[in-house]
PDB file of N, CA and C in Angstrom:
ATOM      1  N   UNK A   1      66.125 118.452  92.541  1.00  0.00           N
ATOM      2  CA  UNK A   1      66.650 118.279  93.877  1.00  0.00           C
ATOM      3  C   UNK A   1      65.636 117.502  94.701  1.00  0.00           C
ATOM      4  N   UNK A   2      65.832 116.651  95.322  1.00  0.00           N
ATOM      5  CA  UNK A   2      65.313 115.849  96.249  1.00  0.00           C
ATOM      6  C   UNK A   2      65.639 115.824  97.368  1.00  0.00           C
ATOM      7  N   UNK A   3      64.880 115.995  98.502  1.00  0.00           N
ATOM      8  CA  UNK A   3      65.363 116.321  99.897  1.00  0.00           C
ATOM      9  C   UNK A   3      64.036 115.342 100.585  1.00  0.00           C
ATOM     10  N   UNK A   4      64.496 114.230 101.368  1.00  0.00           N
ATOM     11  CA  UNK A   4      63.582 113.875 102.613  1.00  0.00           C
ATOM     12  C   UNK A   4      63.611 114.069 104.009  1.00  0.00           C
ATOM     13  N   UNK A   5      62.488 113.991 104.455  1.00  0.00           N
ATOM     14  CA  UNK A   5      62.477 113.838 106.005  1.00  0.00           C
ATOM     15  C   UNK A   5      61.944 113.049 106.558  1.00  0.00           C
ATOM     16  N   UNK A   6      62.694 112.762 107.804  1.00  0.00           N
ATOM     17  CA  UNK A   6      61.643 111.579 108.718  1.00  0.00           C
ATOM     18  C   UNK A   6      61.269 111.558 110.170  1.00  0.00           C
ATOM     19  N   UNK A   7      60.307 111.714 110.130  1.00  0.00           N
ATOM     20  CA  UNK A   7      59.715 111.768 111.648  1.00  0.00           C
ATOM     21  C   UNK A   7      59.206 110.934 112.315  1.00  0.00           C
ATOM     22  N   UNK A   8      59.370 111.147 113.344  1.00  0.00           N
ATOM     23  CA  UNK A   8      59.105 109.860 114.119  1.00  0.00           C
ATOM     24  C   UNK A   8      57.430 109.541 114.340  1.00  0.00           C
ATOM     25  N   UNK A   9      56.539 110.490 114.055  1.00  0.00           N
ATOM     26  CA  UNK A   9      55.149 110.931 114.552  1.00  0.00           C
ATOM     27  C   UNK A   9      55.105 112.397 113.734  1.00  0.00           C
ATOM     28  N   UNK A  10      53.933 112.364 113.062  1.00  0.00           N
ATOM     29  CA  UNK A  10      53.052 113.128 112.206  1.00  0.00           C
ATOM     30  C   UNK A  10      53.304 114.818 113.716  1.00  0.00           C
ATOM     31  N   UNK A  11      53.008 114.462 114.904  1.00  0.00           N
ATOM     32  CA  UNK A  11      53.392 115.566 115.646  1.00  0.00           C
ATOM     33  C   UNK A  11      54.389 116.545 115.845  1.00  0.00           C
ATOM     34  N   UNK A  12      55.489 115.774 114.794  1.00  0.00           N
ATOM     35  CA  UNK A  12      57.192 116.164 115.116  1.00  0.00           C
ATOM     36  C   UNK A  12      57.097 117.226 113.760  1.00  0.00           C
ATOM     37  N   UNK A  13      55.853 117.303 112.894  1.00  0.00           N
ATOM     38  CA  UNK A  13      55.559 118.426 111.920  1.00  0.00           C
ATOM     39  C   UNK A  13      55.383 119.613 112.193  1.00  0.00           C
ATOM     40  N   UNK A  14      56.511 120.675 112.476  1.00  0.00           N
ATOM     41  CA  UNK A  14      56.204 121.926 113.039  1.00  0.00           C
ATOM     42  C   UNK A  14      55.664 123.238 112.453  1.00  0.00           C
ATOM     43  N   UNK A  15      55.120 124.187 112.758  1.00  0.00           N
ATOM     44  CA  UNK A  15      55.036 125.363 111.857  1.00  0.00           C
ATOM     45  C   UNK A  15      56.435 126.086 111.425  1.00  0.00           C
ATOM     46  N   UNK A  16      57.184 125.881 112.083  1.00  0.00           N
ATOM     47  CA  UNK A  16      58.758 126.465 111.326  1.00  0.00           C
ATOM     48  C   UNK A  16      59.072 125.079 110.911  1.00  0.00           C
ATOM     49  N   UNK A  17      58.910 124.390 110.658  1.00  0.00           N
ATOM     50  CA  UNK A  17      59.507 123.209 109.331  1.00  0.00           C
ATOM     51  C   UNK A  17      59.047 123.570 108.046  1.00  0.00           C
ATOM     52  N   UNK A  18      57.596 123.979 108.040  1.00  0.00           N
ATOM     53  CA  UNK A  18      56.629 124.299 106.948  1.00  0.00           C
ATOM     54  C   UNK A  18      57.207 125.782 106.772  1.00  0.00           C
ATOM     55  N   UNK A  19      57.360 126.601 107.525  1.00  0.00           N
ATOM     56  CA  UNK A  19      58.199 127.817 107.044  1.00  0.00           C
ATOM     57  C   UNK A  19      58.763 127.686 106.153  1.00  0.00           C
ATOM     58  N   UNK A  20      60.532 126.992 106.922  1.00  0.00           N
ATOM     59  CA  UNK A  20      61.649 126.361 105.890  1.00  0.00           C
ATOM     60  C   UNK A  20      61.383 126.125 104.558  1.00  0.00           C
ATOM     61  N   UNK A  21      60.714 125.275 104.719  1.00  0.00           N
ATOM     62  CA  UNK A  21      60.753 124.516 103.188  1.00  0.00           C
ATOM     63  C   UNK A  21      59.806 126.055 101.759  1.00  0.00           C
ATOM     64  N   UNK A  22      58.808 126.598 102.813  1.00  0.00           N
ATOM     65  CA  UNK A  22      58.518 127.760 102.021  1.00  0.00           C
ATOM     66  C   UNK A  22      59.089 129.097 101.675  1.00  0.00           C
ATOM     67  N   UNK A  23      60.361 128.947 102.615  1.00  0.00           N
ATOM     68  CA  UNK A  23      61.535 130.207 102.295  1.00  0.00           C
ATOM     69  C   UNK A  23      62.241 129.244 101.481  1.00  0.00           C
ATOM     70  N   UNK A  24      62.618 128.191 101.839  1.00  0.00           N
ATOM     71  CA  UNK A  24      63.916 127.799 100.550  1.00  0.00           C
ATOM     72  C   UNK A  24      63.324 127.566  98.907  1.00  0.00           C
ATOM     73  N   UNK A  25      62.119 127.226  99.006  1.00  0.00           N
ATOM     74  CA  UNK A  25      61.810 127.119  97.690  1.00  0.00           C
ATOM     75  C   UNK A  25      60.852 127.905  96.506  1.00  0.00           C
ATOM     76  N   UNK A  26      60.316 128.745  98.023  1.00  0.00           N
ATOM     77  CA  UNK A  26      59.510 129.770  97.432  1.00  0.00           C
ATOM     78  C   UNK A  26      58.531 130.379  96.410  1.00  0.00           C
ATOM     79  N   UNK A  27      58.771 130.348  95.251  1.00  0.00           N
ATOM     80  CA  UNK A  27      57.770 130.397  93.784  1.00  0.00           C
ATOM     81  C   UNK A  27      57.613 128.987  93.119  1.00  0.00           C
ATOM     82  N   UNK A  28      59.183 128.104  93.731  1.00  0.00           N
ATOM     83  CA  UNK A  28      59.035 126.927  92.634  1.00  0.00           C
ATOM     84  C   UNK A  28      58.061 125.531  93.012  1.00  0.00           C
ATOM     85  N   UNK A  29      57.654 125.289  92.026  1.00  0.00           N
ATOM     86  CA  UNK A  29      56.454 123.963  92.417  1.00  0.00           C
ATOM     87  C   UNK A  29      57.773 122.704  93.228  1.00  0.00           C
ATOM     88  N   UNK A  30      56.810 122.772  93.789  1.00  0.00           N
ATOM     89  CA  UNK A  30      57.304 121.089  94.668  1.00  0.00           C
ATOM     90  C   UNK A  30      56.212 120.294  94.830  1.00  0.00           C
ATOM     91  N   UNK A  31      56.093 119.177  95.135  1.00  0.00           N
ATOM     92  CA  UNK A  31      55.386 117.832  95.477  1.00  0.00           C
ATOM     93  C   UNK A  31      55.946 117.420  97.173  1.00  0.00           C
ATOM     94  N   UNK A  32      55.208 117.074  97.535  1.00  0.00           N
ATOM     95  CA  UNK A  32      55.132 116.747  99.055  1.00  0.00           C
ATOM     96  C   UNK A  32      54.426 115.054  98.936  1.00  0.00           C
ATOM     97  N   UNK A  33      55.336 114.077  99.477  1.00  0.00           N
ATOM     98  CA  UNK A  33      54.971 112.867  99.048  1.00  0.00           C
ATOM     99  C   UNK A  33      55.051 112.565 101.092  1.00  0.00           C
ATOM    100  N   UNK A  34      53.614 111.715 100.932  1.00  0.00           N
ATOM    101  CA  UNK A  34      53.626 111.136 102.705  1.00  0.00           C
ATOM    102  C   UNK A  34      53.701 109.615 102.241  1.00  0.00           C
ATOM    103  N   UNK A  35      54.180 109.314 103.168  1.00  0.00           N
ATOM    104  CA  UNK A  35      54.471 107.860 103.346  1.00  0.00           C
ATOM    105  C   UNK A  35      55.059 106.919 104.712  1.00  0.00           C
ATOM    106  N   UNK A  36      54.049 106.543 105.083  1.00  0.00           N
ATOM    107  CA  UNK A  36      53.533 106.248 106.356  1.00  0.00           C
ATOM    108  C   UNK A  36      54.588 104.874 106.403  1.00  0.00           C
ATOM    109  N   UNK A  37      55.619 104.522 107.358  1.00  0.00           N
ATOM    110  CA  UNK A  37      56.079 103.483 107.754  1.00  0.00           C
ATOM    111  C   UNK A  37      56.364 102.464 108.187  1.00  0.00           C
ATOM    112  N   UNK A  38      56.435 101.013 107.901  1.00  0.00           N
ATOM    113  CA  UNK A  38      56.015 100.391 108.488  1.00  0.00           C
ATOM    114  C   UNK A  38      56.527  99.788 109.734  1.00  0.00           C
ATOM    115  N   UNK A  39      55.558  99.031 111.009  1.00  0.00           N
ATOM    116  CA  UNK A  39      56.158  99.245 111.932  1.00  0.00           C
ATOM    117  C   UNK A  39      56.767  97.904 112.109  1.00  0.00           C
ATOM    118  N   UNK A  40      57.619  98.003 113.271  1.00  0.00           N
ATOM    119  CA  UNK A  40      58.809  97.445 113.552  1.00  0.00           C
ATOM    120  C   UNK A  40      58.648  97.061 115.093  1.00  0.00           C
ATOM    121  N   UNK A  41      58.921  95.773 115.282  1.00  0.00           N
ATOM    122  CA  UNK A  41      58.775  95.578 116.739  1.00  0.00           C
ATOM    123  C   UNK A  41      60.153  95.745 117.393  1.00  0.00           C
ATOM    124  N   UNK A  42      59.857  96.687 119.049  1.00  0.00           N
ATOM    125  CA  UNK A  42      60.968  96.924 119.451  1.00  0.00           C
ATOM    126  C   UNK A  42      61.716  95.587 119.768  1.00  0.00           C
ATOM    127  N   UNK A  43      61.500  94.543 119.883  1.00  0.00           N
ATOM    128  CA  UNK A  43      62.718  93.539 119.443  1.00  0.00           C
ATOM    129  C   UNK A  43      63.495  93.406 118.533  1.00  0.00           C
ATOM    130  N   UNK A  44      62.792  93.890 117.311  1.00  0.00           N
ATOM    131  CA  UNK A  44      63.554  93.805 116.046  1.00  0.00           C
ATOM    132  C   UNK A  44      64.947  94.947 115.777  1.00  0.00           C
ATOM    133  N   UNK A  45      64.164  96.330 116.676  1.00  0.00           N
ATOM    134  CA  UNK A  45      65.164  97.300 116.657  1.00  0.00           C
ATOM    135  C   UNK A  45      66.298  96.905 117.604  1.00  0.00           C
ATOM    136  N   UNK A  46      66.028  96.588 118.903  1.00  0.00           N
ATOM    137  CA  UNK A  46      66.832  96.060 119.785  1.00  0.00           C
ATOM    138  C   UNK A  46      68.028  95.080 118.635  1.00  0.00           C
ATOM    139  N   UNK A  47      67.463  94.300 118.101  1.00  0.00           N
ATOM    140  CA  UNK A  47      68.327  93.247 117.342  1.00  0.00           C
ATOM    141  C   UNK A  47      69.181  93.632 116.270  1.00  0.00           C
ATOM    142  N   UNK A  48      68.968  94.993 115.594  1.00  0.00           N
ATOM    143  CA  UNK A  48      69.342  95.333 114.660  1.00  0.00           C
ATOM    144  C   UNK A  48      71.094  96.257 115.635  1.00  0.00           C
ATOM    145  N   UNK A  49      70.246  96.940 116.860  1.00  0.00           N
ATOM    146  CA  UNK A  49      71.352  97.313 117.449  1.00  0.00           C
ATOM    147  C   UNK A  49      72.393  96.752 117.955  1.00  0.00           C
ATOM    148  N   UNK A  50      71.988  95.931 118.476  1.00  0.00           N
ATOM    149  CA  UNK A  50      73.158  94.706 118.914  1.00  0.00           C
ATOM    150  C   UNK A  50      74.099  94.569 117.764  1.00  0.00           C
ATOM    151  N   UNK A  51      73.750  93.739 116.794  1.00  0.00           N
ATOM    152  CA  UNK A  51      74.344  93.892 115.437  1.00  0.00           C
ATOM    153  C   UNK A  51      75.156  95.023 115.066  1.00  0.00           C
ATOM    154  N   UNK A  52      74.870  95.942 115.448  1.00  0.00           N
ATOM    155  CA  UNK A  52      75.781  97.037 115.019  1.00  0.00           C
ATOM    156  C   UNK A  52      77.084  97.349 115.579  1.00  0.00           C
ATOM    157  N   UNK A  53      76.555  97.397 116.952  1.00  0.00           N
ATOM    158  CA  UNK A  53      77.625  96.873 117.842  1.00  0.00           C
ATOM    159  C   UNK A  53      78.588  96.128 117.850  1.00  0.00           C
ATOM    160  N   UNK A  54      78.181  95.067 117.315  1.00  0.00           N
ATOM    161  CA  UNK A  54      78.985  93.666 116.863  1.00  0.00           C
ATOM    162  C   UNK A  54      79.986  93.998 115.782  1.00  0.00           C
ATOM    163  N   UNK A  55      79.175  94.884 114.888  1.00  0.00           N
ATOM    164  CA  UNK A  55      79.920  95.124 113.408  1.00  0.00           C
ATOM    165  C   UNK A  55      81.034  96.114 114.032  1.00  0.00           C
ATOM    166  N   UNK A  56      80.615  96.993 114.941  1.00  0.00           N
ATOM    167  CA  UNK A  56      81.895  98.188 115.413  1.00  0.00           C
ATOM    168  C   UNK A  56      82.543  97.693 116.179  1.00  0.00           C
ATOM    169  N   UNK A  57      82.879  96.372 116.825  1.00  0.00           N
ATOM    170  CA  UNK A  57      83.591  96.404 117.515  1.00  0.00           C
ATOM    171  C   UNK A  57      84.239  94.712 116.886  1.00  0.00           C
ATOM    172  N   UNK A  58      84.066  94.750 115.927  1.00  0.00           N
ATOM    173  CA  UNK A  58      84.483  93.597 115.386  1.00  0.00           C
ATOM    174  C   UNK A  58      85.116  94.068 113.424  1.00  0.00           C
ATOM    175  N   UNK A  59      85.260  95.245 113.244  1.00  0.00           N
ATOM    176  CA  UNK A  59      85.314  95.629 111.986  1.00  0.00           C
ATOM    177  C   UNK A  59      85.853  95.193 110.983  1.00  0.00           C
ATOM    178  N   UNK A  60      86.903  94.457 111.443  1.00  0.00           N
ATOM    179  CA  UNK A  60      88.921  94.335 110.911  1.00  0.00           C
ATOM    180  C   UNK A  60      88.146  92.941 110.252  1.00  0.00           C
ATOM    181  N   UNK A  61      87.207  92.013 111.552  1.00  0.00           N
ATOM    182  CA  UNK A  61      87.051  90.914 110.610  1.00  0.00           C
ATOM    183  C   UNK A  61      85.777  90.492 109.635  1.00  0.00           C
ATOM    184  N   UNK A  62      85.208  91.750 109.371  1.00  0.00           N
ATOM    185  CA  UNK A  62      84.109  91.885 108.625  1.00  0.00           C
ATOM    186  C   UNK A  62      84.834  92.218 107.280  1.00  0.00           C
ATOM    187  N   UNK A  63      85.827  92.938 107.130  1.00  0.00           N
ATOM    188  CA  UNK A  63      86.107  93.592 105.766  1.00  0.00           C
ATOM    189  C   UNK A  63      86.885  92.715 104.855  1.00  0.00           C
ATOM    190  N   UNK A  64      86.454  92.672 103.561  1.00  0.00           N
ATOM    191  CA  UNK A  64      86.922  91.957 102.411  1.00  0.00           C
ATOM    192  C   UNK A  64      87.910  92.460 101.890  1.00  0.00           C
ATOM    193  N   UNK A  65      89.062  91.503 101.811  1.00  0.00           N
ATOM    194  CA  UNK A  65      90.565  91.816 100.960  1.00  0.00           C
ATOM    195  C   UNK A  65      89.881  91.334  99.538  1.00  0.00           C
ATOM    196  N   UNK A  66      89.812  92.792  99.173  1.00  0.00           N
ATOM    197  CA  UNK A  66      88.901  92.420  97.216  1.00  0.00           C
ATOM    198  C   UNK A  66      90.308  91.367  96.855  1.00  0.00           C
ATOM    199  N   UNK A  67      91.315  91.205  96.867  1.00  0.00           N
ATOM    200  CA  UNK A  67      92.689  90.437  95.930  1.00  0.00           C
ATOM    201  C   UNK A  67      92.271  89.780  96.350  1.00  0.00           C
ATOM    202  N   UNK A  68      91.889  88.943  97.922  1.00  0.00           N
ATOM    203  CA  UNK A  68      91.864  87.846  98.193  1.00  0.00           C
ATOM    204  C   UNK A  68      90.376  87.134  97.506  1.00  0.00           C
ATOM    205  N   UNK A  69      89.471  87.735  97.524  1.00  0.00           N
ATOM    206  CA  UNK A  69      88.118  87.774  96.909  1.00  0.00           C
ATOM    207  C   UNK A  69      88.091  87.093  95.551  1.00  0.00           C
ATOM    208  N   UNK A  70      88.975  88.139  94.536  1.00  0.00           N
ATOM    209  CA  UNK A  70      89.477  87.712  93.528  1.00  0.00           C
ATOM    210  C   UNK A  70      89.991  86.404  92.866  1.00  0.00           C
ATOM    211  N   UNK A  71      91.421  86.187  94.149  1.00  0.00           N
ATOM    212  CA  UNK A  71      91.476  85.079  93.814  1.00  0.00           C
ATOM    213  C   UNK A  71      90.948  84.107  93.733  1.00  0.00           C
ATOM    214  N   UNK A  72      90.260  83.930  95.139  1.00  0.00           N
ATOM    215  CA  UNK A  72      89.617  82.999  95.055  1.00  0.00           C
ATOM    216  C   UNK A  72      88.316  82.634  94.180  1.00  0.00           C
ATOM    217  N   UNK A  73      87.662  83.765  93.426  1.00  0.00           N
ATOM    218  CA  UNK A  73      86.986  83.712  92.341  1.00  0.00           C
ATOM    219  C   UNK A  73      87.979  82.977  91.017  1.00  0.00           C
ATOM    220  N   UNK A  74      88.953  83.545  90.658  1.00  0.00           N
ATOM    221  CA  UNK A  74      89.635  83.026  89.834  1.00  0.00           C
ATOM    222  C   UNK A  74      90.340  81.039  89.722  1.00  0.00           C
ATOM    223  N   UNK A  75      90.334  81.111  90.747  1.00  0.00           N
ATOM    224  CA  UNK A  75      90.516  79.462  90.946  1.00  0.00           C
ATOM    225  C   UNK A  75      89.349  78.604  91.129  1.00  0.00           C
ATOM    226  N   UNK A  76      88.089  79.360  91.386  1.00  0.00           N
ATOM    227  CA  UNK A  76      86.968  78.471  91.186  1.00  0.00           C
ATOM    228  C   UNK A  76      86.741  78.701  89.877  1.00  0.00           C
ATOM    229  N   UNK A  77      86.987  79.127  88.802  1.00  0.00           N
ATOM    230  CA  UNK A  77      86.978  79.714  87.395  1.00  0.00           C
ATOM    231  C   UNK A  77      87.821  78.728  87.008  1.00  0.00           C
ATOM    232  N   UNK A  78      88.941  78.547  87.323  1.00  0.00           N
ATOM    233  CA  UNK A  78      89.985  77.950  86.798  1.00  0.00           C
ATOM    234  C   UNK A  78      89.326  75.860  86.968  1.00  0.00           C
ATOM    235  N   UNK A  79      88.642  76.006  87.873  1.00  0.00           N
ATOM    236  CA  UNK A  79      88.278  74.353  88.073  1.00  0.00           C
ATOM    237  C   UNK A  79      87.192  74.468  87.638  1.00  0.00           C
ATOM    238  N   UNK A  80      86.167  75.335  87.023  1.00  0.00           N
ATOM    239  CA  UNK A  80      84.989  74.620  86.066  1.00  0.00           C
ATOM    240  C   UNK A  80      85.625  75.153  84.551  1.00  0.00           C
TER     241      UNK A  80
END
């Protein structure tokens, strides 16, 4: 079983988080893996949000008709 978490800051590590994880798993060995993230300029997040936005309020013309997909794979097939 594999379970992660992510925090925003090493501070957001509480003494009842460390509880948790020592009532649910109790006798059995686990591994605790840290891995520090890399950072991100708040423009980039800003940009990623916008985008999302875009994608939710634009959905209908983001999504692929796989038949239509198809075909048109199949007729570029058909001319080489």
């Amino acid at each position: 079983m594999n379970t992660s978490f992510h925090f925003a800051s090493a501070q957001e590590i509480t003494p009842t988080i460390l509880d948790t994880i020592k009532s649910v798993y109790q006798e059995r060995s686990i591994s605790i893996y840290i891995q520090e993230e890399p950072f991100i300029p708040e423009w980039q997040k800003q940009e990623v949000r916008c985008r999302d936005v875009i994608m939710e309020n634009n959905l209908e013309d983001h999504l692929l008709d796989c038949d239509a997909v198809i075909s048109e794979l199949e007729k570029e097939l058909d001319v080489l």
